[in-house]
PDB file of N, CA and C in Angstrom:
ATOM      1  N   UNK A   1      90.418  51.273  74.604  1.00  0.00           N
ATOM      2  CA  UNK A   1      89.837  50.253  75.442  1.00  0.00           C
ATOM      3  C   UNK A   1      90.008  50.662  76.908  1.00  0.00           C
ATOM      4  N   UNK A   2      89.226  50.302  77.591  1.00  0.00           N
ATOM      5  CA  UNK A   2      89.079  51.215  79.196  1.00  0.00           C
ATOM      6  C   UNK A   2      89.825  50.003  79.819  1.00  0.00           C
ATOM      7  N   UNK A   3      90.981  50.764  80.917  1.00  0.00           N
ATOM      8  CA  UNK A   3      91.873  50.355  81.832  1.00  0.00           C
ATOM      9  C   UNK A   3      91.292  48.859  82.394  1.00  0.00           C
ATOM     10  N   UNK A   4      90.518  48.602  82.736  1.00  0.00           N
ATOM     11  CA  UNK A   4      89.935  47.568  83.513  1.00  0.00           C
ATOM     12  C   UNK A   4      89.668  45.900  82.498  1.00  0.00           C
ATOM     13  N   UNK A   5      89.386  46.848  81.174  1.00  0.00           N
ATOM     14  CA  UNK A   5      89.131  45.343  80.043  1.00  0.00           C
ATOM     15  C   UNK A   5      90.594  45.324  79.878  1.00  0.00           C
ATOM     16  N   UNK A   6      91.200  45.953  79.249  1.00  0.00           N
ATOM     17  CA  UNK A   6      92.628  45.767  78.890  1.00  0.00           C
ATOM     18  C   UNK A   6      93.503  44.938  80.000  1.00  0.00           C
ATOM     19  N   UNK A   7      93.741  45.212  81.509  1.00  0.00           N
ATOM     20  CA  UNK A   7      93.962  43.970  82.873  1.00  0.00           C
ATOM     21  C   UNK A   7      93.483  43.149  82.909  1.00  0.00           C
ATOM     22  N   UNK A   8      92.368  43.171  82.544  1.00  0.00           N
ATOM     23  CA  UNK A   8      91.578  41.263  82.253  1.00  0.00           C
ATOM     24  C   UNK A   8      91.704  40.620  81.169  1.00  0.00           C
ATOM     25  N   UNK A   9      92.009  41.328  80.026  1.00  0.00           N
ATOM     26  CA  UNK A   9      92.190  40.810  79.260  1.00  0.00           C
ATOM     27  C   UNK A   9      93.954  40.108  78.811  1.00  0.00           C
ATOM     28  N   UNK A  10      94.569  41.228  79.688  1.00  0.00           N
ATOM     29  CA  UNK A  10      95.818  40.471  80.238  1.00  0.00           C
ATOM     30  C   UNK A  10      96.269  39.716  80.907  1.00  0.00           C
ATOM     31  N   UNK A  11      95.329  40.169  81.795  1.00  0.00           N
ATOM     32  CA  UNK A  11      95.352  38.716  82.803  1.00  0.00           C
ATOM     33  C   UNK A  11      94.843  36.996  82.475  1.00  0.00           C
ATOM     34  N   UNK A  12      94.140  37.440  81.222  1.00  0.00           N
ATOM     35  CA  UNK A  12      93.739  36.246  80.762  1.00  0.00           C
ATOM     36  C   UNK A  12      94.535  35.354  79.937  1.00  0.00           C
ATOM     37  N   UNK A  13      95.314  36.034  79.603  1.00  0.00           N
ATOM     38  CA  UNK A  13      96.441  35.676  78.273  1.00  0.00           C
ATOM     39  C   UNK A  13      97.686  34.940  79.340  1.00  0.00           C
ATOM     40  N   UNK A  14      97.669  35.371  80.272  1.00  0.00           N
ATOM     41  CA  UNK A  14      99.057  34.767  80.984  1.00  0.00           C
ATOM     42  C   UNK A  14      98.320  33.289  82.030  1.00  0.00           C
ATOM     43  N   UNK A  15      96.955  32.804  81.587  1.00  0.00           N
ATOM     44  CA  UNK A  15      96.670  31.508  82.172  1.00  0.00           C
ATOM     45  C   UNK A  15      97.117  30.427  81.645  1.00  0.00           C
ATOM     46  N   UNK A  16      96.852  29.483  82.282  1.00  0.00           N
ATOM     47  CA  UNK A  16      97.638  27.953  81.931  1.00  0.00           C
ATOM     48  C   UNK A  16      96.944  27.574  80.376  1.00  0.00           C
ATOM     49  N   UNK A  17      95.803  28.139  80.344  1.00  0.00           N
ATOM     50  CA  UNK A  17      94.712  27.319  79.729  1.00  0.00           C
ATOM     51  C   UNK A  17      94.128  28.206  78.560  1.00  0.00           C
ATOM     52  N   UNK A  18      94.456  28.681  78.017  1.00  0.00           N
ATOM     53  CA  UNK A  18      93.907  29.340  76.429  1.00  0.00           C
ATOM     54  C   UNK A  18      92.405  29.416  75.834  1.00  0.00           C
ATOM     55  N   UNK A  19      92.169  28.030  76.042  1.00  0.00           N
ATOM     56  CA  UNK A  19      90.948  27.809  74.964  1.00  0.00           C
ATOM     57  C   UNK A  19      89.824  28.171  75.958  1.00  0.00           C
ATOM     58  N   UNK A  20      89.770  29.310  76.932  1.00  0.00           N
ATOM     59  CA  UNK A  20      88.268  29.612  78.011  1.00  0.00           C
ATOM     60  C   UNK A  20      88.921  30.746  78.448  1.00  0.00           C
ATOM     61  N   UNK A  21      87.536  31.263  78.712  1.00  0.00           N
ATOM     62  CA  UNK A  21      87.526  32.792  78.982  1.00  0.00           C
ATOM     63  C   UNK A  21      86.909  32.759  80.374  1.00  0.00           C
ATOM     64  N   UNK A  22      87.686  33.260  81.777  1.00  0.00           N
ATOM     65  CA  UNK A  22      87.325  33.067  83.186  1.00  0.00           C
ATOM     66  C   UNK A  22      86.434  34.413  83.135  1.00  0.00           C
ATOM     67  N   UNK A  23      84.654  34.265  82.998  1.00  0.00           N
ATOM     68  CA  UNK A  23      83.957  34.909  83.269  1.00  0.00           C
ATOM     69  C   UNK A  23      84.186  36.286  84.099  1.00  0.00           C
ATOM     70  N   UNK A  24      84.221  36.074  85.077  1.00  0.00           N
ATOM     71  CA  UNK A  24      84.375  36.329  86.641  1.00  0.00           C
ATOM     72  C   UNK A  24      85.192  37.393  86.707  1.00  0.00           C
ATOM     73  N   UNK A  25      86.160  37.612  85.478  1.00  0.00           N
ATOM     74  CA  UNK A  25      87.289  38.797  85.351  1.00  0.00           C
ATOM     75  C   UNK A  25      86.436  39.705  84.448  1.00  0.00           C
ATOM     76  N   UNK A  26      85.714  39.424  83.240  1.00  0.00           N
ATOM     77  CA  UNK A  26      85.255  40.483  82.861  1.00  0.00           C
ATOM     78  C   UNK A  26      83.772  41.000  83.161  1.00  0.00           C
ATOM     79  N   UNK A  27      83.127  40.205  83.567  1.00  0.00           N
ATOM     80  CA  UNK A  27      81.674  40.552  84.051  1.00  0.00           C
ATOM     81  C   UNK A  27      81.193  42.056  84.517  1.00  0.00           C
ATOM     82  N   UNK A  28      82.529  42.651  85.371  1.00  0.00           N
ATOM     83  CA  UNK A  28      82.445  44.018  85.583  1.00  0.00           C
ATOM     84  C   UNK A  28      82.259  44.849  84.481  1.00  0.00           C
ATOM     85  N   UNK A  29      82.533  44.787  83.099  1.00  0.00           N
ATOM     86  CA  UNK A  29      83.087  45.499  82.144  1.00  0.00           C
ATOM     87  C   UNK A  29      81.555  45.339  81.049  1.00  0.00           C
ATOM     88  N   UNK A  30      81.020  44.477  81.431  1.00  0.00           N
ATOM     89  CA  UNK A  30      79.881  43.778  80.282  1.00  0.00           C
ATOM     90  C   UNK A  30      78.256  44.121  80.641  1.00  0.00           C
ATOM     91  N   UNK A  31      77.153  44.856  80.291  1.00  0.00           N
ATOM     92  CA  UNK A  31      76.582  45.518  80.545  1.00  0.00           C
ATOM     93  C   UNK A  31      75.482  44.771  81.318  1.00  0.00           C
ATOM     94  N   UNK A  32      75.489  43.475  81.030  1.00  0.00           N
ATOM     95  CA  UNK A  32      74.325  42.182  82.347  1.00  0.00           C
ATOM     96  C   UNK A  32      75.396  41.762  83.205  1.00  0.00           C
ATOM     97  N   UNK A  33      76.694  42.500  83.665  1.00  0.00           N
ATOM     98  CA  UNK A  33      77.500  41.775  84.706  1.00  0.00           C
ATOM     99  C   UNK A  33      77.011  41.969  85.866  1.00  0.00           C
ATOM    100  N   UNK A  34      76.269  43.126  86.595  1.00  0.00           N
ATOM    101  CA  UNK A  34      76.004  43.042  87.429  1.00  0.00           C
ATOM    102  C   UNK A  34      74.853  42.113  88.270  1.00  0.00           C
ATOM    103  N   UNK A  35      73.984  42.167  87.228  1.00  0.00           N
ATOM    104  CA  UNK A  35      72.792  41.091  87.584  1.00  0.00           C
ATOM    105  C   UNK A  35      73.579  39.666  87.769  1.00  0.00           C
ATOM    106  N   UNK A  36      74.782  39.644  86.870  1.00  0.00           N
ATOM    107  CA  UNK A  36      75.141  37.896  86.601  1.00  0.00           C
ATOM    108  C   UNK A  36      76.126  38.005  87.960  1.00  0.00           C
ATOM    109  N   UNK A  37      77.054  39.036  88.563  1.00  0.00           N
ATOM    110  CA  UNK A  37      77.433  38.870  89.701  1.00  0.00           C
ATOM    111  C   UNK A  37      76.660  38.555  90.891  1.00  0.00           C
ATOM    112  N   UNK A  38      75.417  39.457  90.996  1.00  0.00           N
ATOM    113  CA  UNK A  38      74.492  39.156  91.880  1.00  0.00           C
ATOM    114  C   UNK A  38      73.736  37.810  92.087  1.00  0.00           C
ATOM    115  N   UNK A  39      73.815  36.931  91.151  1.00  0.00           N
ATOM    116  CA  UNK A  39      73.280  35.564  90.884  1.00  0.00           C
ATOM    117  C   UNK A  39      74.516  34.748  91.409  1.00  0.00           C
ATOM    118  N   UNK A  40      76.048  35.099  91.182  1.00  0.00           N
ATOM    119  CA  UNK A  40      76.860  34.199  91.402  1.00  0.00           C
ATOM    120  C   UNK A  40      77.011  34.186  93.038  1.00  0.00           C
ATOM    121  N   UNK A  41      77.288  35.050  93.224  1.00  0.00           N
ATOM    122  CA  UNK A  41      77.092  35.813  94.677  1.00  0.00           C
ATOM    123  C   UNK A  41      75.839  34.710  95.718  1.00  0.00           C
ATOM    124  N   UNK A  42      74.718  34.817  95.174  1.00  0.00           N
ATOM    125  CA  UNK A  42      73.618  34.021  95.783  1.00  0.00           C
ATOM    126  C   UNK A  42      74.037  32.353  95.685  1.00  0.00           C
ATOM    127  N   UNK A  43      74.852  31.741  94.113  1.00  0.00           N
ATOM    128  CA  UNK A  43      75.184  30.684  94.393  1.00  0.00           C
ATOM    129  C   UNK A  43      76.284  30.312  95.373  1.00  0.00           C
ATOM    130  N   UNK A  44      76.997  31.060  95.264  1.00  0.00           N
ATOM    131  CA  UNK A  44      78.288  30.772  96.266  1.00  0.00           C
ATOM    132  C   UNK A  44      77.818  30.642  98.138  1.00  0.00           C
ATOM    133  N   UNK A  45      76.539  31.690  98.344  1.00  0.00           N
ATOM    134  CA  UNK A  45      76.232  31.735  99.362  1.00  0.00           C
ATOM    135  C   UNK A  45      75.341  30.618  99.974  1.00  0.00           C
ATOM    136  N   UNK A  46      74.536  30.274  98.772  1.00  0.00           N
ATOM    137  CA  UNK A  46      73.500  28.834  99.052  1.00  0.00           C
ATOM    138  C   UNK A  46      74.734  27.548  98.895  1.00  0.00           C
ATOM    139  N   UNK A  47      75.549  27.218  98.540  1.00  0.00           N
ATOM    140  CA  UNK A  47      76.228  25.853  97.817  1.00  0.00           C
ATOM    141  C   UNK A  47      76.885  26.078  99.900  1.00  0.00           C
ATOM    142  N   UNK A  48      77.630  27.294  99.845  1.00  0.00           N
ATOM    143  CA  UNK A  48      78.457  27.906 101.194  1.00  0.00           C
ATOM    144  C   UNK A  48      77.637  27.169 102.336  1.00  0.00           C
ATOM    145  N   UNK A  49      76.341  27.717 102.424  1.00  0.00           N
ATOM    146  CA  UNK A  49      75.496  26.941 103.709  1.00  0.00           C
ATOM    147  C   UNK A  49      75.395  25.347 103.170  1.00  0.00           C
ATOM    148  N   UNK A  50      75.004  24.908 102.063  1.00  0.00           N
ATOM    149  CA  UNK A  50      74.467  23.427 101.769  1.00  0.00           C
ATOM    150  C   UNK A  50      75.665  22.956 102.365  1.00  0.00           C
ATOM    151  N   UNK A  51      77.257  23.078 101.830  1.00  0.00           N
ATOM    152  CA  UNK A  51      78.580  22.345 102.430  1.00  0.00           C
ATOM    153  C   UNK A  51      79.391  23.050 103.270  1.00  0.00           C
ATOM    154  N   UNK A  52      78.581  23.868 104.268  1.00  0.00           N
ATOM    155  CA  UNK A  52      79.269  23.803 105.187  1.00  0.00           C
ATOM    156  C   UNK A  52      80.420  24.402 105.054  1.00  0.00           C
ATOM    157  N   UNK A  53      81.048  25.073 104.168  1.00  0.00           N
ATOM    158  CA  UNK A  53      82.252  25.696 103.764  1.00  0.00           C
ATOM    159  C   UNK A  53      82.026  27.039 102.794  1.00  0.00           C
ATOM    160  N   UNK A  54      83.521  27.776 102.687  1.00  0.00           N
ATOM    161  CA  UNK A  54      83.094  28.437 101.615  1.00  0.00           C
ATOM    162  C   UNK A  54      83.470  27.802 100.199  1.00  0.00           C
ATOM    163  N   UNK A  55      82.454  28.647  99.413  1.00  0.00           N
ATOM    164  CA  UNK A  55      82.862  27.899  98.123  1.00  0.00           C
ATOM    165  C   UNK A  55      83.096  28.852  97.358  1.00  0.00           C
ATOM    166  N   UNK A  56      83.973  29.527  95.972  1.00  0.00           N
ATOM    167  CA  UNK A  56      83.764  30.667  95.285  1.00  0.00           C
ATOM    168  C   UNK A  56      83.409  29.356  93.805  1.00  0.00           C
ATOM    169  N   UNK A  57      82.608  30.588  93.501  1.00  0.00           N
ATOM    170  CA  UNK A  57      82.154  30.061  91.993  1.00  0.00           C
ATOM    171  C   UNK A  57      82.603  30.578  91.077  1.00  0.00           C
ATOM    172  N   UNK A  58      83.101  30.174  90.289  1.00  0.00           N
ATOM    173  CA  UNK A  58      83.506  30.776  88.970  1.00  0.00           C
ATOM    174  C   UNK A  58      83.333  30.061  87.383  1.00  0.00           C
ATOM    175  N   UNK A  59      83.168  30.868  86.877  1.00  0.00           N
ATOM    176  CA  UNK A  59      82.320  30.600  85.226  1.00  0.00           C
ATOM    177  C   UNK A  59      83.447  30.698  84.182  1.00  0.00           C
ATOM    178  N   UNK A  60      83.340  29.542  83.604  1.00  0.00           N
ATOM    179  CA  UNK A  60      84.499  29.684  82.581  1.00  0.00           C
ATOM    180  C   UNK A  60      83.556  29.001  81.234  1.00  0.00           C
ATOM    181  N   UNK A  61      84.076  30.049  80.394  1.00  0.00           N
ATOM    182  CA  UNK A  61      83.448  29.883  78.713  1.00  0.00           C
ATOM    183  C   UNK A  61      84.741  29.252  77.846  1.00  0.00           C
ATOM    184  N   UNK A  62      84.033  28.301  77.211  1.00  0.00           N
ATOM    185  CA  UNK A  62      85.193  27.338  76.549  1.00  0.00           C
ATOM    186  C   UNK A  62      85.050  27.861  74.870  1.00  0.00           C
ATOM    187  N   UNK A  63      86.018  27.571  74.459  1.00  0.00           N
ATOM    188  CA  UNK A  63      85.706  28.170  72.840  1.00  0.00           C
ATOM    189  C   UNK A  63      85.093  27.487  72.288  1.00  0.00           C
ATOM    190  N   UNK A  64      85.473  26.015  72.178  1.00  0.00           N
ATOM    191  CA  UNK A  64      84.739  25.309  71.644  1.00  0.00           C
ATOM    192  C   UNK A  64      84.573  23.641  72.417  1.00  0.00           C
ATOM    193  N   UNK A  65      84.506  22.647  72.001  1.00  0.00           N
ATOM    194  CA  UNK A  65      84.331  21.098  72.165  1.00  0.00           C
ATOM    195  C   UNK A  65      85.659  20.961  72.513  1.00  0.00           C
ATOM    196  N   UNK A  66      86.565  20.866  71.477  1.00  0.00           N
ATOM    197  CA  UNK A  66      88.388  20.369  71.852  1.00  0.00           C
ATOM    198  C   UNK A  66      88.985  21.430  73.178  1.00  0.00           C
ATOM    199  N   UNK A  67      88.263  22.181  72.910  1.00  0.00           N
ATOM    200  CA  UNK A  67      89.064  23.076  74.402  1.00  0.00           C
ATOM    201  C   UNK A  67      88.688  22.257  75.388  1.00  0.00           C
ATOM    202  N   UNK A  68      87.665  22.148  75.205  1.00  0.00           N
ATOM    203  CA  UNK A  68      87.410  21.326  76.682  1.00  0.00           C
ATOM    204  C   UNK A  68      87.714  20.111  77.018  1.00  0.00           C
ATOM    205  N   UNK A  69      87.773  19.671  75.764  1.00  0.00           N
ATOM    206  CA  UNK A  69      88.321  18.218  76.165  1.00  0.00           C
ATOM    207  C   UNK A  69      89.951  18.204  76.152  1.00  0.00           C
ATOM    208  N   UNK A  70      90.248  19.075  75.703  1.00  0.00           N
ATOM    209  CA  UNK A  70      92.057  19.473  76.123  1.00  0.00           C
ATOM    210  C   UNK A  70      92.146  19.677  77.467  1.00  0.00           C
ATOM    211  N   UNK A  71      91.488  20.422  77.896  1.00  0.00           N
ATOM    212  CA  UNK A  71      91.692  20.889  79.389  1.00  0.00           C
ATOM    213  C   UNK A  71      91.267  19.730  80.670  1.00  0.00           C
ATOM    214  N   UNK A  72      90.285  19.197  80.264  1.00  0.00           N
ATOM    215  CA  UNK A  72      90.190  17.369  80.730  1.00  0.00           C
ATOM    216  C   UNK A  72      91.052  16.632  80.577  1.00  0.00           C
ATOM    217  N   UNK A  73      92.024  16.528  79.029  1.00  0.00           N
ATOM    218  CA  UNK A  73      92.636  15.561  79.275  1.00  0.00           C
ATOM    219  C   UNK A  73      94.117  16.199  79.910  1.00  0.00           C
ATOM    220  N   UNK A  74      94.725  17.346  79.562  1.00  0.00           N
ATOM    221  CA  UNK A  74      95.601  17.708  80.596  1.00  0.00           C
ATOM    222  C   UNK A  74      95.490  17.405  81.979  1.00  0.00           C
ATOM    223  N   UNK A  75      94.466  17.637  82.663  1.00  0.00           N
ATOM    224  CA  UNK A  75      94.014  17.589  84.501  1.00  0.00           C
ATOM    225  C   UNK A  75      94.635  16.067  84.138  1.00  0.00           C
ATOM    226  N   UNK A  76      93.629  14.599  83.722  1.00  0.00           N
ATOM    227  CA  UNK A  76      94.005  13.716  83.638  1.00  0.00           C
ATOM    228  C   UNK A  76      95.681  13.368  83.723  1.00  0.00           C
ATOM    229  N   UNK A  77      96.315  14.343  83.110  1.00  0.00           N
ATOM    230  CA  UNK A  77      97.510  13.738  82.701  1.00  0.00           C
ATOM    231  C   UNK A  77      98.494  14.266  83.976  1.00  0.00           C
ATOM    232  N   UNK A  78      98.165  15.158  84.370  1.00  0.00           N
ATOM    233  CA  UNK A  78      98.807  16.014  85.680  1.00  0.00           C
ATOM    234  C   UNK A  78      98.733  14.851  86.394  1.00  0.00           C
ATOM    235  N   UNK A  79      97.004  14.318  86.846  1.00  0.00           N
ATOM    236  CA  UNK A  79      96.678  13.363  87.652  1.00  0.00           C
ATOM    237  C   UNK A  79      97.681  12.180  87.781  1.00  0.00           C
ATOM    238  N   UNK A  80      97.687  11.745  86.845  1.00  0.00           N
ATOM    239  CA  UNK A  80      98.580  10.533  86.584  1.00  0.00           C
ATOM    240  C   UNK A  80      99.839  10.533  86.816  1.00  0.00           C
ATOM    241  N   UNK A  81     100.492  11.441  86.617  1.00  0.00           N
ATOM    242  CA  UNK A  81     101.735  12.250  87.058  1.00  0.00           C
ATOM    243  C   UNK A  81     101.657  11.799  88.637  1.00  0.00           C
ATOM    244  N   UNK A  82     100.816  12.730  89.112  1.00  0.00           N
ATOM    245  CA  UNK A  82     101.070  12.807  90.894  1.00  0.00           C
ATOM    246  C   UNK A  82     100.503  11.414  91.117  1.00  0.00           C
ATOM    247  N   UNK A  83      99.969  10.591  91.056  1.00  0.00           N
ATOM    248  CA  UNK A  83      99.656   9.548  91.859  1.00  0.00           C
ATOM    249  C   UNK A  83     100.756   8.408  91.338  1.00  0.00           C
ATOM    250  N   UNK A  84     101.557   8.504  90.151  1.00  0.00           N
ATOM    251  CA  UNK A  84     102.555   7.669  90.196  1.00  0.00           C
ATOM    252  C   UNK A  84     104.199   8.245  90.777  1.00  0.00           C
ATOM    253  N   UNK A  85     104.020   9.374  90.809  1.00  0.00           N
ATOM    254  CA  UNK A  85     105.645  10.015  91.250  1.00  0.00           C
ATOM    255  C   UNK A  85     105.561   9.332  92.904  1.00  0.00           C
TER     256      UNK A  85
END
């Protein structure tokens, strides 16, 4: 496996969040990444002028339905955390 998938793919394993795959790390490695960088690139730059700020975009692939709604209801629960501490 070439040096670059094997770091992303490590790097992916040591996130908070399991059930999604952060696009954005392997796109280099995947043979339409460049076109799909060049598209993200243009969104970040149009959203950047619309608000006035920068914005980075990033694409995350969920495995399935419960991943995502795990990862919703965790944020939720963090949430709740900080606004009552």
């Amino acid at each position: 496996m070439d040096k670059l998938v094997k770091e992303n793919i490590s790097w992916q394993r040591k996130r908070f969040f399991d059930g999604a795959i952060l696009i954005n790390k392997l796109l280099p490695v995947l043979s339409f990444g460049s076109s799909w960088i060049a598209a993200i690139e243009r969104i970040q730059e149009r959203t950047s002028i619309l608000l006035d700020r920068n914005i980075d975009v990033e694409i995350w692939v969920y495995r399935d339905y419960w991943s995502v709604r795990n990862y919703v209801a965790q944020g939720i629960v963090e949430c709740k955390k900080g606004i009552l501490a």
